[in-house]
PDB file of N, CA and C in Angstrom:
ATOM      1  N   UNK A   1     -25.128  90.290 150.818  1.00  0.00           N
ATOM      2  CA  UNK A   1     -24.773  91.692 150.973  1.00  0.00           C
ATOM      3  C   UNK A   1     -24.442  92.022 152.428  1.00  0.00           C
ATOM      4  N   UNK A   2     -25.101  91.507 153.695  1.00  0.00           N
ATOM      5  CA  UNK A   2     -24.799  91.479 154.593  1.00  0.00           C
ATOM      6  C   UNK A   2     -23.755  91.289 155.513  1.00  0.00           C
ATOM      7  N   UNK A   3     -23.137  90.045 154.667  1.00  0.00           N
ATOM      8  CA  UNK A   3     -22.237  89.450 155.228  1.00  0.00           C
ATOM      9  C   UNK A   3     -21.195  90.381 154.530  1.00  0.00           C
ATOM     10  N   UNK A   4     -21.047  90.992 153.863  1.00  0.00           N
ATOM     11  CA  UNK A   4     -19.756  92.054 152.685  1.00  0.00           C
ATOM     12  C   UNK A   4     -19.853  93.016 153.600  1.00  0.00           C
ATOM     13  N   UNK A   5     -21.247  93.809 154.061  1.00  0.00           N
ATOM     14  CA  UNK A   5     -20.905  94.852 155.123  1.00  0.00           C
ATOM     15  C   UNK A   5     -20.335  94.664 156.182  1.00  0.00           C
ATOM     16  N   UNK A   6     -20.997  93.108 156.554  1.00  0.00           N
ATOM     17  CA  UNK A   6     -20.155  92.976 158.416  1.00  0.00           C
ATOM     18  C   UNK A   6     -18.694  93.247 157.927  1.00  0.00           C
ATOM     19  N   UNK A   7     -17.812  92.593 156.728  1.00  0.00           N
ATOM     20  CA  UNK A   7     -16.720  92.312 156.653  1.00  0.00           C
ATOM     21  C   UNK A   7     -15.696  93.361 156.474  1.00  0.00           C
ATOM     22  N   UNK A   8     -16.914  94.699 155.658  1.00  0.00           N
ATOM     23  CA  UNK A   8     -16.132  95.975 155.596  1.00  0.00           C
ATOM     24  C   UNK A   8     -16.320  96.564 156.648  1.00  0.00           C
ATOM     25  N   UNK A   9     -17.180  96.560 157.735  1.00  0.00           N
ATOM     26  CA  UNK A   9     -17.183  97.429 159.232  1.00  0.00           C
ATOM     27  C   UNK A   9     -16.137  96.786 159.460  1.00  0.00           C
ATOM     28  N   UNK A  10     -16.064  95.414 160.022  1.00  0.00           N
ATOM     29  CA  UNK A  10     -14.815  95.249 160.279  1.00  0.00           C
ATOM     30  C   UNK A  10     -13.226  95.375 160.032  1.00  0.00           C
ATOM     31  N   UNK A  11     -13.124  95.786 158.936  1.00  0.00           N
ATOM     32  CA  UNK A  11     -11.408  96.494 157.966  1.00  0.00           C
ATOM     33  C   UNK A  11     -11.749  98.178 158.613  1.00  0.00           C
ATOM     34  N   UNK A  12     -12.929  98.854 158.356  1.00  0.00           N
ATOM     35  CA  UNK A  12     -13.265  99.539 158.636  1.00  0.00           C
ATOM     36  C   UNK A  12     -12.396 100.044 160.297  1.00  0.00           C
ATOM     37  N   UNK A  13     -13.119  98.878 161.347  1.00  0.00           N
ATOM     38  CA  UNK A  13     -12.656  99.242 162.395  1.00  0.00           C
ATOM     39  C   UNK A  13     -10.835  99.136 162.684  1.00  0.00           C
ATOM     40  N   UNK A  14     -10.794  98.616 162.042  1.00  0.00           N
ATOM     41  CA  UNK A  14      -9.436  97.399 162.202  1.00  0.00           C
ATOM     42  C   UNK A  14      -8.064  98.652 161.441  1.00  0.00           C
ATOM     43  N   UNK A  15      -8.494  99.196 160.334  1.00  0.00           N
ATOM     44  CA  UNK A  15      -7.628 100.510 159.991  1.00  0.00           C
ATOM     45  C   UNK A  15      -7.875 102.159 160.650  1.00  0.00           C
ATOM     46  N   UNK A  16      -9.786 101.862 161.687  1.00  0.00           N
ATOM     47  CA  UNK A  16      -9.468 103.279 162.633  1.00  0.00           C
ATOM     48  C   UNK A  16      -8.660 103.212 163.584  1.00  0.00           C
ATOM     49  N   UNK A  17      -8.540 102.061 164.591  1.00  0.00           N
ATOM     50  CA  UNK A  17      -7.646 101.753 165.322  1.00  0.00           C
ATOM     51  C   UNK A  17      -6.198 101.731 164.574  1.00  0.00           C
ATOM     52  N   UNK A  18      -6.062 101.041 163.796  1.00  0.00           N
ATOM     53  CA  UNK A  18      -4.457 101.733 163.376  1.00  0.00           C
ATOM     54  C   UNK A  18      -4.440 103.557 163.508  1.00  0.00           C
ATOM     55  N   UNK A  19      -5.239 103.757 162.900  1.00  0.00           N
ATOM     56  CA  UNK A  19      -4.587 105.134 162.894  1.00  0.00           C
ATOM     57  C   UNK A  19      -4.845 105.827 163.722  1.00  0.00           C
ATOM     58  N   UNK A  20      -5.362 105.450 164.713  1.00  0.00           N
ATOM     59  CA  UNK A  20      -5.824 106.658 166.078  1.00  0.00           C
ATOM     60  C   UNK A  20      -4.316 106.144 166.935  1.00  0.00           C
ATOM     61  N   UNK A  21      -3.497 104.923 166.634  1.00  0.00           N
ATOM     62  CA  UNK A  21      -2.502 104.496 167.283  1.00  0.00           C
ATOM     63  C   UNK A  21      -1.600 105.412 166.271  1.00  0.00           C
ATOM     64  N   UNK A  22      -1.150 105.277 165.230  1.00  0.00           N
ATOM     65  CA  UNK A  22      -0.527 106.360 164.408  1.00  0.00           C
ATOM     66  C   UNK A  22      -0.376 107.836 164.536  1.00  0.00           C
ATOM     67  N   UNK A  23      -1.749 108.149 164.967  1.00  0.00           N
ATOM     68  CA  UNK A  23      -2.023 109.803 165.241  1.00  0.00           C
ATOM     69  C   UNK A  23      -1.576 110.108 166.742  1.00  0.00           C
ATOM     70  N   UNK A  24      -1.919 109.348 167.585  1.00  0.00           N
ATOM     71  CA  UNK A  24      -1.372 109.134 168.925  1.00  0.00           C
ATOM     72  C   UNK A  24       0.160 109.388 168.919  1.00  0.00           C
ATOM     73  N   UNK A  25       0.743 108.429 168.511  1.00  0.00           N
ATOM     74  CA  UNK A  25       2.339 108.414 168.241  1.00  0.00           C
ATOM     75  C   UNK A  25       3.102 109.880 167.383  1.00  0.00           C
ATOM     76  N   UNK A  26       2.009 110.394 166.361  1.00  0.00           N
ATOM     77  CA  UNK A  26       2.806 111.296 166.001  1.00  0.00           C
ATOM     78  C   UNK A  26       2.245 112.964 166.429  1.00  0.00           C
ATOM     79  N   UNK A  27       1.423 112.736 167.572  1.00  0.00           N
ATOM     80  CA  UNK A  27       0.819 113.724 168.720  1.00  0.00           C
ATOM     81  C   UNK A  27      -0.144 114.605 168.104  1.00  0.00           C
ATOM     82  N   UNK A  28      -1.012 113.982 166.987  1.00  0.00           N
ATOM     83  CA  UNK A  28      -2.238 114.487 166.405  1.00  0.00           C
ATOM     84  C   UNK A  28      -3.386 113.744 166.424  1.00  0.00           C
ATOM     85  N   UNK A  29      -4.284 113.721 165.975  1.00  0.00           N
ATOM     86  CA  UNK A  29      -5.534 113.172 166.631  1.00  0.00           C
ATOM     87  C   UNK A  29      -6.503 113.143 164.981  1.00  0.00           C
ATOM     88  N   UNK A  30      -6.864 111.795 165.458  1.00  0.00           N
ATOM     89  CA  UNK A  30      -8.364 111.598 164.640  1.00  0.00           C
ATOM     90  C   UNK A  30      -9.068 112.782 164.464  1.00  0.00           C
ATOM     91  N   UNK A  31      -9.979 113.187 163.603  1.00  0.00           N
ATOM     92  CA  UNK A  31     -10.954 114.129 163.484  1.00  0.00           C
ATOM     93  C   UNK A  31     -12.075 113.643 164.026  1.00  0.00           C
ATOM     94  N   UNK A  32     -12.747 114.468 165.592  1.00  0.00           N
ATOM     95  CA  UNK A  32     -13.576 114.118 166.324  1.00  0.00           C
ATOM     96  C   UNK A  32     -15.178 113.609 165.900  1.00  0.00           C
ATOM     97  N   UNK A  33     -14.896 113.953 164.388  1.00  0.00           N
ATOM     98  CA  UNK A  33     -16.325 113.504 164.135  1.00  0.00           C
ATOM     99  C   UNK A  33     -16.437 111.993 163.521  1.00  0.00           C
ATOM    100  N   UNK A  34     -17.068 111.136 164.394  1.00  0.00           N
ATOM    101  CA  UNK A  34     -16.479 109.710 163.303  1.00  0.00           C
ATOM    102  C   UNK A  34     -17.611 109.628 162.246  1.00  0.00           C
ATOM    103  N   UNK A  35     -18.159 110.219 161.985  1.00  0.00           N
ATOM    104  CA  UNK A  35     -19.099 110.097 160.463  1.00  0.00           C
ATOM    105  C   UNK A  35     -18.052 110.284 159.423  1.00  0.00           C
ATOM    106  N   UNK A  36     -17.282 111.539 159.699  1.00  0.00           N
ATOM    107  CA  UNK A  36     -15.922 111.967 158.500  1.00  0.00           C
ATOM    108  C   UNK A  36     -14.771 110.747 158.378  1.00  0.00           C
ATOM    109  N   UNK A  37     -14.483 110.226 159.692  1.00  0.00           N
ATOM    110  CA  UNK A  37     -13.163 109.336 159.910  1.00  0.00           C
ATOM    111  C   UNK A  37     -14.018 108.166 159.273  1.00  0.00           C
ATOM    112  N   UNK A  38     -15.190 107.736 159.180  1.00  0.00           N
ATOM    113  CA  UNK A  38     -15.549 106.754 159.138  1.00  0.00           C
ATOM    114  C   UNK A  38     -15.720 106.570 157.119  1.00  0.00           C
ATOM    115  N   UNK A  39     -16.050 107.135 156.847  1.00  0.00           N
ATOM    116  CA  UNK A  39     -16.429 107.648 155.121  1.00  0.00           C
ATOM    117  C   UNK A  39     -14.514 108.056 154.654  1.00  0.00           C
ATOM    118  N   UNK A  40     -13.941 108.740 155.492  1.00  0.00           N
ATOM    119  CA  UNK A  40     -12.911 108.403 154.836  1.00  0.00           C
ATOM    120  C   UNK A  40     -12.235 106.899 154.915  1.00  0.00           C
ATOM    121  N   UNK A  41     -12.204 106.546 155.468  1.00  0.00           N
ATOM    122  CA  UNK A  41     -11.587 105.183 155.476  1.00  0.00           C
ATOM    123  C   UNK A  41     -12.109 104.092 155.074  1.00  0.00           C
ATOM    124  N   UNK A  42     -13.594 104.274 155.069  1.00  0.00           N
ATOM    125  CA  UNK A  42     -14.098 103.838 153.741  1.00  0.00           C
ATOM    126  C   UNK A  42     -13.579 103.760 152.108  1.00  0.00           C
ATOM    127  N   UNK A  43     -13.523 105.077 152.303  1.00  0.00           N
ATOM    128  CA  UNK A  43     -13.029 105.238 151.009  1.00  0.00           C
ATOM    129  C   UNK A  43     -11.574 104.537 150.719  1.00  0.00           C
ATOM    130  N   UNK A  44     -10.362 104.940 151.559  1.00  0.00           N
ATOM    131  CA  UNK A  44      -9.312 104.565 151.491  1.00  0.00           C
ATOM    132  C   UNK A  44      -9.458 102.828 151.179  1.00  0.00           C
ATOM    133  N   UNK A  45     -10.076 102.192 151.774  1.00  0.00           N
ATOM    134  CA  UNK A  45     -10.534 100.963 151.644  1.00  0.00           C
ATOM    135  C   UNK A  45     -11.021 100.335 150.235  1.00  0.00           C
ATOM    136  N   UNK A  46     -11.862 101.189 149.588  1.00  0.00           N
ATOM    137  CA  UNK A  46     -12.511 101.478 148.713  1.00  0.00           C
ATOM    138  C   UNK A  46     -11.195 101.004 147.194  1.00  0.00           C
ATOM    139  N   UNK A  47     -10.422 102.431 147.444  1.00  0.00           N
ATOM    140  CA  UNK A  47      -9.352 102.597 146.770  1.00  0.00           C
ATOM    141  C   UNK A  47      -8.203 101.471 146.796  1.00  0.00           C
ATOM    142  N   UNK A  48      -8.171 101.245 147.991  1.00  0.00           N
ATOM    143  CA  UNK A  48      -6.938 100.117 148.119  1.00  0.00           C
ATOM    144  C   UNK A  48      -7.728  98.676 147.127  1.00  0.00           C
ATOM    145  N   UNK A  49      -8.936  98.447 147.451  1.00  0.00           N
ATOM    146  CA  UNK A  49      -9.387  97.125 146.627  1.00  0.00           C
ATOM    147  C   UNK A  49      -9.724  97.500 144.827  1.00  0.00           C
ATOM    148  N   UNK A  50      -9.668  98.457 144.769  1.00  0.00           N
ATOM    149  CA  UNK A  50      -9.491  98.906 143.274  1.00  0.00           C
ATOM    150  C   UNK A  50      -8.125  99.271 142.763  1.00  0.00           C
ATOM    151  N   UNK A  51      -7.501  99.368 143.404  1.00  0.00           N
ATOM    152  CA  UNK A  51      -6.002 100.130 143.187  1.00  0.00           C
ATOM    153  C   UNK A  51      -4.663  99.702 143.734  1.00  0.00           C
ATOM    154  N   UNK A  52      -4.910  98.427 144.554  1.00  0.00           N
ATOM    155  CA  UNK A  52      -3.824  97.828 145.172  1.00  0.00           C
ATOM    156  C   UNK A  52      -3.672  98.338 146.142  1.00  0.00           C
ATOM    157  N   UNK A  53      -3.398  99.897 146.512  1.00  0.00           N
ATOM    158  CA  UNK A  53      -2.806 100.905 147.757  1.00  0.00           C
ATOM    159  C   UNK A  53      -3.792 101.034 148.527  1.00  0.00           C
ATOM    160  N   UNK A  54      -3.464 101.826 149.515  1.00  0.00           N
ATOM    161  CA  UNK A  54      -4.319 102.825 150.607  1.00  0.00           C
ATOM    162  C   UNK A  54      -3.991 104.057 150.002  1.00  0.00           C
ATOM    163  N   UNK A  55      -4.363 104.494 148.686  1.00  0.00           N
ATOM    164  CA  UNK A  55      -4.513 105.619 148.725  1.00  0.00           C
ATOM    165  C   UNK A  55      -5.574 106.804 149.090  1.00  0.00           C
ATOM    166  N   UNK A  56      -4.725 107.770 149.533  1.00  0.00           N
ATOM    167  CA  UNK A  56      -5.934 109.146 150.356  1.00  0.00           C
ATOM    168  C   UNK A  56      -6.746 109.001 149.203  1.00  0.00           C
ATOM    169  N   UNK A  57      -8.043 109.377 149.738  1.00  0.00           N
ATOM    170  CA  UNK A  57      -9.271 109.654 148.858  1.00  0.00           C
ATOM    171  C   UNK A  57      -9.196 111.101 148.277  1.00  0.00           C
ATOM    172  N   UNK A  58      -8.308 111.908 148.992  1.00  0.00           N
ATOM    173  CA  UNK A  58      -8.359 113.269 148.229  1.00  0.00           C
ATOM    174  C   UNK A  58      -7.057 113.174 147.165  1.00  0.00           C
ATOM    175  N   UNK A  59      -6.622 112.466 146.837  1.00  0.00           N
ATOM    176  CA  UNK A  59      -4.961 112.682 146.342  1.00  0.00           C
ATOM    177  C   UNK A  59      -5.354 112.353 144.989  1.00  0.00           C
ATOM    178  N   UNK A  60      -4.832 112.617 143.657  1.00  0.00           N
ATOM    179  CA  UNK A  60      -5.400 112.325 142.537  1.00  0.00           C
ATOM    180  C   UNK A  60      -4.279 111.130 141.504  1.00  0.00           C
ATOM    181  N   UNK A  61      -4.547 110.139 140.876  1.00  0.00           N
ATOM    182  CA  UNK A  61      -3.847 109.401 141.261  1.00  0.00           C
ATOM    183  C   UNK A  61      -3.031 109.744 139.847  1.00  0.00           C
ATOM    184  N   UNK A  62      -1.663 109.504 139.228  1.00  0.00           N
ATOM    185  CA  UNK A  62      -1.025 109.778 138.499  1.00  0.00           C
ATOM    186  C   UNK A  62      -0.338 108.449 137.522  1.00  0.00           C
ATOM    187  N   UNK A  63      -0.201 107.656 138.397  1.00  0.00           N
ATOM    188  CA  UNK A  63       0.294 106.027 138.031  1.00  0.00           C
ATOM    189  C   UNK A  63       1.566 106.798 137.602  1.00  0.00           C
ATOM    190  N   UNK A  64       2.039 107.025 138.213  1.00  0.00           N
ATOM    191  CA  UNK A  64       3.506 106.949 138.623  1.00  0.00           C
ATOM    192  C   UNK A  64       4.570 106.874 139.527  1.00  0.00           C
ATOM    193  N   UNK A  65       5.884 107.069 139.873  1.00  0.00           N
ATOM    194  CA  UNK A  65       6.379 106.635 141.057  1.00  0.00           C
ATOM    195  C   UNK A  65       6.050 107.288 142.174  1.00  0.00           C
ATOM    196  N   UNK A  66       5.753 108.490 141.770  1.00  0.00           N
ATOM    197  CA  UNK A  66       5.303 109.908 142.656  1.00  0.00           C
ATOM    198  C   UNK A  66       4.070 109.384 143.506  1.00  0.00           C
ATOM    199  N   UNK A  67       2.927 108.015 143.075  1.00  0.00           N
ATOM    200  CA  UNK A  67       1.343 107.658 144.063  1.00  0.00           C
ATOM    201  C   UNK A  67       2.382 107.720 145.129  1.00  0.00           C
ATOM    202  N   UNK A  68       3.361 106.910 144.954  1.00  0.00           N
ATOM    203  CA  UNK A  68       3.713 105.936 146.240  1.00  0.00           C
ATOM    204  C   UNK A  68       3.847 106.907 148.030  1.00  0.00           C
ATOM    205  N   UNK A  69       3.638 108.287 147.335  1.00  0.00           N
ATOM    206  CA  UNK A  69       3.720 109.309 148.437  1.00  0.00           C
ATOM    207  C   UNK A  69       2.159 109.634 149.058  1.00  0.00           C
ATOM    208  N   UNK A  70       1.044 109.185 148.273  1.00  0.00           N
ATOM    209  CA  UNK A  70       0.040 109.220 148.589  1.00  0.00           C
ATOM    210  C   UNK A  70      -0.849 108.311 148.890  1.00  0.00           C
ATOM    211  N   UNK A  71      -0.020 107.458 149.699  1.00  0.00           N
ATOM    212  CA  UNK A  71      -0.664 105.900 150.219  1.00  0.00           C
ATOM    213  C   UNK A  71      -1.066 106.693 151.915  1.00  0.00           C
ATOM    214  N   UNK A  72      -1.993 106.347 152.282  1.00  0.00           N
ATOM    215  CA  UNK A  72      -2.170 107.170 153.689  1.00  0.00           C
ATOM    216  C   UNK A  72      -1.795 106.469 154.933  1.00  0.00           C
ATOM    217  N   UNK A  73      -1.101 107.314 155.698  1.00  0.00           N
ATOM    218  CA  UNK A  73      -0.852 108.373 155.579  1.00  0.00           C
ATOM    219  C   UNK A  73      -0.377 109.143 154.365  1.00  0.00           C
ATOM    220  N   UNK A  74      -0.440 109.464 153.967  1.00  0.00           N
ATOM    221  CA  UNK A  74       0.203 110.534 152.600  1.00  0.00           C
ATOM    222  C   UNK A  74       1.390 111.042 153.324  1.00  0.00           C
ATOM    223  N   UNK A  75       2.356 111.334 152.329  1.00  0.00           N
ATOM    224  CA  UNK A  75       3.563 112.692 152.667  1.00  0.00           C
ATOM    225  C   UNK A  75       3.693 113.686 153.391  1.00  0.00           C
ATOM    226  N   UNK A  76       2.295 113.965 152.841  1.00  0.00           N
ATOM    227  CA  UNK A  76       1.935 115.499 152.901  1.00  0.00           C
ATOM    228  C   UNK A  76       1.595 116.280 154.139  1.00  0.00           C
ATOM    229  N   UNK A  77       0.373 114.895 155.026  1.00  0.00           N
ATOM    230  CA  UNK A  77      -0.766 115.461 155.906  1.00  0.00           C
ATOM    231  C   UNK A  77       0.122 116.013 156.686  1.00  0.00           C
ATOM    232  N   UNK A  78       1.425 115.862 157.407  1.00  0.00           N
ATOM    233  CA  UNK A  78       1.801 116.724 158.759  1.00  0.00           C
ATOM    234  C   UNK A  78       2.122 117.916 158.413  1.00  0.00           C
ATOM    235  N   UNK A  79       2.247 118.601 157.053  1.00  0.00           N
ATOM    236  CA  UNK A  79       2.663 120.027 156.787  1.00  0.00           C
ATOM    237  C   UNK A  79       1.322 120.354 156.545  1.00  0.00           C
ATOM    238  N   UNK A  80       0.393 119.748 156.206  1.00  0.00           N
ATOM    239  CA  UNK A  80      -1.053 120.425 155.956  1.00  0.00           C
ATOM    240  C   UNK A  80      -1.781 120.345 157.492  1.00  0.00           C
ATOM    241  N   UNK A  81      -1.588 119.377 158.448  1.00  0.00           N
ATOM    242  CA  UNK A  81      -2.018 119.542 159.522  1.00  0.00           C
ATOM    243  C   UNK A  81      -1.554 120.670 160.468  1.00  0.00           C
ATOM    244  N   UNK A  82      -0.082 121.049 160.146  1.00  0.00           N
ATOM    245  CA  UNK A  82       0.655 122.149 160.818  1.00  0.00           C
ATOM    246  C   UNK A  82      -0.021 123.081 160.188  1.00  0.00           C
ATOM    247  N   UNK A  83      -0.135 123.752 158.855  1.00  0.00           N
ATOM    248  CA  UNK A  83      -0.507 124.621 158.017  1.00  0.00           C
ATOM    249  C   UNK A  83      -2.133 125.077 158.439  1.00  0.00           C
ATOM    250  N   UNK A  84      -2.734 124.077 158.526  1.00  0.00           N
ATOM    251  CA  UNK A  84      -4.383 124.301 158.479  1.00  0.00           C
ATOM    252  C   UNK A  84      -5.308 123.837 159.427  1.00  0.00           C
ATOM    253  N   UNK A  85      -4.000 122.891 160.342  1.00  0.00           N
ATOM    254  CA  UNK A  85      -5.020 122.362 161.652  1.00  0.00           C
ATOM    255  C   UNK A  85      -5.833 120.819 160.893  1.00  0.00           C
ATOM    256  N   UNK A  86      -5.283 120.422 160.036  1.00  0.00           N
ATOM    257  CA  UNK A  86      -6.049 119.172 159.100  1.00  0.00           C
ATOM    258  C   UNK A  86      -5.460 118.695 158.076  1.00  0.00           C
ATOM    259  N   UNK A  87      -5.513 117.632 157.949  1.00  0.00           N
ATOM    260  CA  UNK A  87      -4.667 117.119 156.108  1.00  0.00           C
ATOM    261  C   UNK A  87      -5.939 117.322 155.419  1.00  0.00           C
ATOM    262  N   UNK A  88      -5.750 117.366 154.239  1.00  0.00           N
ATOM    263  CA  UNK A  88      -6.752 117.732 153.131  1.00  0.00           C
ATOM    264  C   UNK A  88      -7.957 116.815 153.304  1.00  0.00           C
ATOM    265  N   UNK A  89      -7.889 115.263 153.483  1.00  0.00           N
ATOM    266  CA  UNK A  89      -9.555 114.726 153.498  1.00  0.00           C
ATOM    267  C   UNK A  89      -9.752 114.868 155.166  1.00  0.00           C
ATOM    268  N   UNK A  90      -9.054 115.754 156.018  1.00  0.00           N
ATOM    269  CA  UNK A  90      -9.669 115.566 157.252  1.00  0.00           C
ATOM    270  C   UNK A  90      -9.883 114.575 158.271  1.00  0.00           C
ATOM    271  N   UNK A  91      -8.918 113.886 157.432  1.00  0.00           N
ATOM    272  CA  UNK A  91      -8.843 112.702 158.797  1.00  0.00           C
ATOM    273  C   UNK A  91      -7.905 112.747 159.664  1.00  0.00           C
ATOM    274  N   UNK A  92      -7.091 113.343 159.740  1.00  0.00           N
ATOM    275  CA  UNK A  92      -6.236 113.987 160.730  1.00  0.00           C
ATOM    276  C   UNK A  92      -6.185 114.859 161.298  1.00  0.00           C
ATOM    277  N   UNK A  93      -6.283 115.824 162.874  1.00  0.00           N
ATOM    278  CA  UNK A  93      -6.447 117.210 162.980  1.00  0.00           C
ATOM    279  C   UNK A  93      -5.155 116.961 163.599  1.00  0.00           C
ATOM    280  N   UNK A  94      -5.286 118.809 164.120  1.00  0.00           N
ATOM    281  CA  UNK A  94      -4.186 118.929 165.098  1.00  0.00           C
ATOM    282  C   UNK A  94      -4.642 118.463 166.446  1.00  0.00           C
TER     283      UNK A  94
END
């Protein structure tokens, strides 16, 4: 069991750094709390080994051509980050 956690901290770390380089580039920012960044990307993780994708943990899944917009980043988050200061699971702010 040990050795499964080291292996998920590590994907863990390995997809926050992608996306703090992602959020960087598209001039938005991680959500400062890493308990939230950390449980989401968990999850996304979670989802991708059950589901093939990185899909958002908030997105509901449809199995149709339409997921392919909710692999995360999602579609969506920069009109919900403009809109609300956040994409819906909060892993993105302004």
């Amino acid at each position: 069991m040990d050795k499964f956690k080291h292996i998920m901290d590590k994907e863990v770390e390995k997809l926050i750094k992608k996306y703090k380089e992602y959020a960087q580039e598209k001039g938005i920012k991680l959500n400062p709390n890493d308990k939230v960044v950390e449980g989401v990307v968990q999850a996304i993780l979670m989802r991708e080994k059950t589901l093939g994708k990185k899909y958002c943990p908030c997105r509901r899944m449809t199995n149709s051509k339409e997921d392919k917009k909710i692999i995360c980043p999602c579609v969506y988050h920069l009109d919900e980050i403009e809109k609300d200061g956040h994409c819906y699971c909060n892993l993105f702010v302004k």
